[in-house]
Protein backbone atom coordinates (compact mmCIF):
# COMPACT_ATOMS: atom_id res chain seq x y z
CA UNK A 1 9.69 39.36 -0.28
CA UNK A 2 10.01 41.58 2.89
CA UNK A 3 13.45 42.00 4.63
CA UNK A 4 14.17 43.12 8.12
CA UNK A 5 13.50 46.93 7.62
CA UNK A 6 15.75 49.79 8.41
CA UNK A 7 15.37 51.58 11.95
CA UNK A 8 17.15 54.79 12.91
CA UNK A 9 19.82 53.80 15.72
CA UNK A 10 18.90 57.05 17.83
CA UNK A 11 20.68 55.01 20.47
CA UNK A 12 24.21 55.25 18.26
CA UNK A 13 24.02 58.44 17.81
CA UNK A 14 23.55 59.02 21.92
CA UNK A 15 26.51 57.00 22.09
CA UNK A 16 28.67 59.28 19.88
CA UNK A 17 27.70 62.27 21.70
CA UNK A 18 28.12 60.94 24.99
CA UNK A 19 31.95 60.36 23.50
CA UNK A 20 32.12 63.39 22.11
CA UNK A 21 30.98 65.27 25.25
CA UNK A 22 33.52 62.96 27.40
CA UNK A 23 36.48 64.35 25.05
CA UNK A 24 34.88 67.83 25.72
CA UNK A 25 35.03 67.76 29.20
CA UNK A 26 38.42 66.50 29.30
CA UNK A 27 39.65 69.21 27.26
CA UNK A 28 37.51 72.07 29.68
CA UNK A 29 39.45 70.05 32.84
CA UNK A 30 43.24 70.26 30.56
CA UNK A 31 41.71 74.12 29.71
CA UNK A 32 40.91 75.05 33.75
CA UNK A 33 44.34 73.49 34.40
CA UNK A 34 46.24 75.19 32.49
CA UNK A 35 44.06 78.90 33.69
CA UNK A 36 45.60 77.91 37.00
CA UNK A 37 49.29 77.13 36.23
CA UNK A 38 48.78 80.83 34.16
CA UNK A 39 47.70 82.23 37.85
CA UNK A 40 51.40 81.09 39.04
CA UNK A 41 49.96 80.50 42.51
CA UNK A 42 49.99 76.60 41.89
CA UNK A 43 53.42 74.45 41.53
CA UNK A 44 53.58 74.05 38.20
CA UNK A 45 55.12 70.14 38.38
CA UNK A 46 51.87 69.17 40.29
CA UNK A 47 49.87 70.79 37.56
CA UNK A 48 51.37 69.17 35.03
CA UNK A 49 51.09 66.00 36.39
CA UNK A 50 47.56 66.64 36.63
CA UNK A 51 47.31 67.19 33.13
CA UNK A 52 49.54 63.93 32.22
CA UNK A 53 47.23 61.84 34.68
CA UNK A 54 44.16 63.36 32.58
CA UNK A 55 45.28 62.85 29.48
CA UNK A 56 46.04 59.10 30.45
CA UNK A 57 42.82 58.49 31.61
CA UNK A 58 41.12 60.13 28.64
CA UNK A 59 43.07 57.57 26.13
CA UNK A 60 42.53 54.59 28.23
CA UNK A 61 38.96 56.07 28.33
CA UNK A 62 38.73 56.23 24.89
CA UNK A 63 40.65 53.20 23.57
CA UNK A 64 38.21 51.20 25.93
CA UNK A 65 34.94 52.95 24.48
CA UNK A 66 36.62 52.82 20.61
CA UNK A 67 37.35 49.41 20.36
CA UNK A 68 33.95 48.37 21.69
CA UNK A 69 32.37 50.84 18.68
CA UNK A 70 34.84 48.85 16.44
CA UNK A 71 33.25 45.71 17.20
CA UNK A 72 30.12 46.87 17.04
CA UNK A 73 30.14 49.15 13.85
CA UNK A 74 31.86 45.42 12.14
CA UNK A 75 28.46 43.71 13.54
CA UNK A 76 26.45 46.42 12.12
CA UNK A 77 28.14 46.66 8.69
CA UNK A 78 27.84 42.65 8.28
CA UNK A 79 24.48 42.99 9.23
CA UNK A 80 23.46 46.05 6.92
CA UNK A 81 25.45 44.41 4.13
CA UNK A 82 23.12 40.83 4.27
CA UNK A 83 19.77 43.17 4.54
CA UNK A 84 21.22 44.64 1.39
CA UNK A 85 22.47 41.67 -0.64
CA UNK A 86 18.70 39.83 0.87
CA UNK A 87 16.83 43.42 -1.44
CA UNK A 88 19.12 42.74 -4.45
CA UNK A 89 19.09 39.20 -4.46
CA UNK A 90 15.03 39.64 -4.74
CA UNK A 91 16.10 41.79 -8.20
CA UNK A 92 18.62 39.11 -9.47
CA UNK A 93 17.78 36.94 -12.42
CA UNK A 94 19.18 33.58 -11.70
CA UNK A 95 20.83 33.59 -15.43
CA UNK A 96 22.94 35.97 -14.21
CA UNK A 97 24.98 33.63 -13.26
CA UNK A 98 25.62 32.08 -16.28
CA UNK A 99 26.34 35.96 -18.29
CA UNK A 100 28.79 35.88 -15.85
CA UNK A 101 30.76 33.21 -16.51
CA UNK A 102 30.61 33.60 -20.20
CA UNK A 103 31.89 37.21 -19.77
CA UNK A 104 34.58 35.96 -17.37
CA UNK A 105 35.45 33.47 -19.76
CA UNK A 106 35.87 35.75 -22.97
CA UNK A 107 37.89 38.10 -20.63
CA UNK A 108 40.23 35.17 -20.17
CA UNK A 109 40.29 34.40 -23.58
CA UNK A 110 41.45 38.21 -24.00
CA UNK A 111 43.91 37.45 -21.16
CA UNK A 112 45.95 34.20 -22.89
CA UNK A 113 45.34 36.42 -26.65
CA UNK A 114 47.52 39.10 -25.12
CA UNK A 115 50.14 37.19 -23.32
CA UNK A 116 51.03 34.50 -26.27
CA UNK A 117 50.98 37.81 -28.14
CA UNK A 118 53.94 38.88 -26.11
CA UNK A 119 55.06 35.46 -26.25
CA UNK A 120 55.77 35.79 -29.61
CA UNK A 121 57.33 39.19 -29.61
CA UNK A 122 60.09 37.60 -27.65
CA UNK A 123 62.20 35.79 -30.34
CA UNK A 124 65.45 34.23 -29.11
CA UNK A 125 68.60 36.23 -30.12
CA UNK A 126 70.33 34.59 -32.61
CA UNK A 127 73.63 34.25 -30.59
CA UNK A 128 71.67 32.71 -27.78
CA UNK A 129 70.11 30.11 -30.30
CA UNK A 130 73.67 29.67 -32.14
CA UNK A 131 75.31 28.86 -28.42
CA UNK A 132 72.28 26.36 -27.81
CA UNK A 133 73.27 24.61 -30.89
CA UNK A 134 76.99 24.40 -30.38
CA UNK A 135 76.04 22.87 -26.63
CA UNK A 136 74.52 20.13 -28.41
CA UNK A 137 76.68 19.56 -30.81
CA UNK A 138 79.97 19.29 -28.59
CA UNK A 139 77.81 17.33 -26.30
CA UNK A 140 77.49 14.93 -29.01
């Protein structure tokens, strides 16, 4: 049995460049900005609102262009993980199934052992059982 086979995504990684070279071109413009407030020719208020306005667009940019990787990267991972479980399933012996449960089983077994275990460490104090038994006796 064949699954859908592997390609390389040469696309995705053109994608994360083309991000990458975005946030480098951004930071060049912020960069030349800040050369020219250095020159003191420019009003510095202008340039810095420049620089705000910039830095703005490059996170609305890159919220935009993030979230719709997000989606995508969730398709992707949902889709590698069912070509993966499709190869192991084609490995799987359908007994497994039942090893499982009787291991889960014994481990539950262990589970109640160890907790009436501590059940039984806890003993009532004997005042607390004394003051039980005078309750029901003045109740009488």
């Amino acid at each position: 049995m064949s699954g859908p086979a592997w390609r390389p995504q040469v696309q995705k990684l053109h994608i994360y460049e083309g991000i990458f070279k975005l946030n480098r071109a951004f930071h060049a413009t912020l960069m030349c900005l800040e050369q020219l407030e250095d020159l003191g020719f420019f009003r510095s208020e202008y340039l810095n609102a420049c620089k705000i306005e910039l830095e703005h667009t490059r996170a609305s940019a890159n919220d935009e262009l993030v979230e719709t990787l997000r989606e995508y990267e969730q398709e992707e991972g949902g889709r590698f993980y069912r070509m993966q479980k499709e190869w192991d399933d084609q490995f799987t012996d359908s007994d497994d199934v039942f090893f499982a449960a009787k291991k889960r089983k014994e481990e539950i077994k262990k589970q109640v052992r160890n907790l009436q275990r501590g059940l039984d460490r806890v003993k009532p104090r004997k005042a607390v059982t004394r003051f039980i038994r005078e309750k029901k006796v003045s109740r009488k």
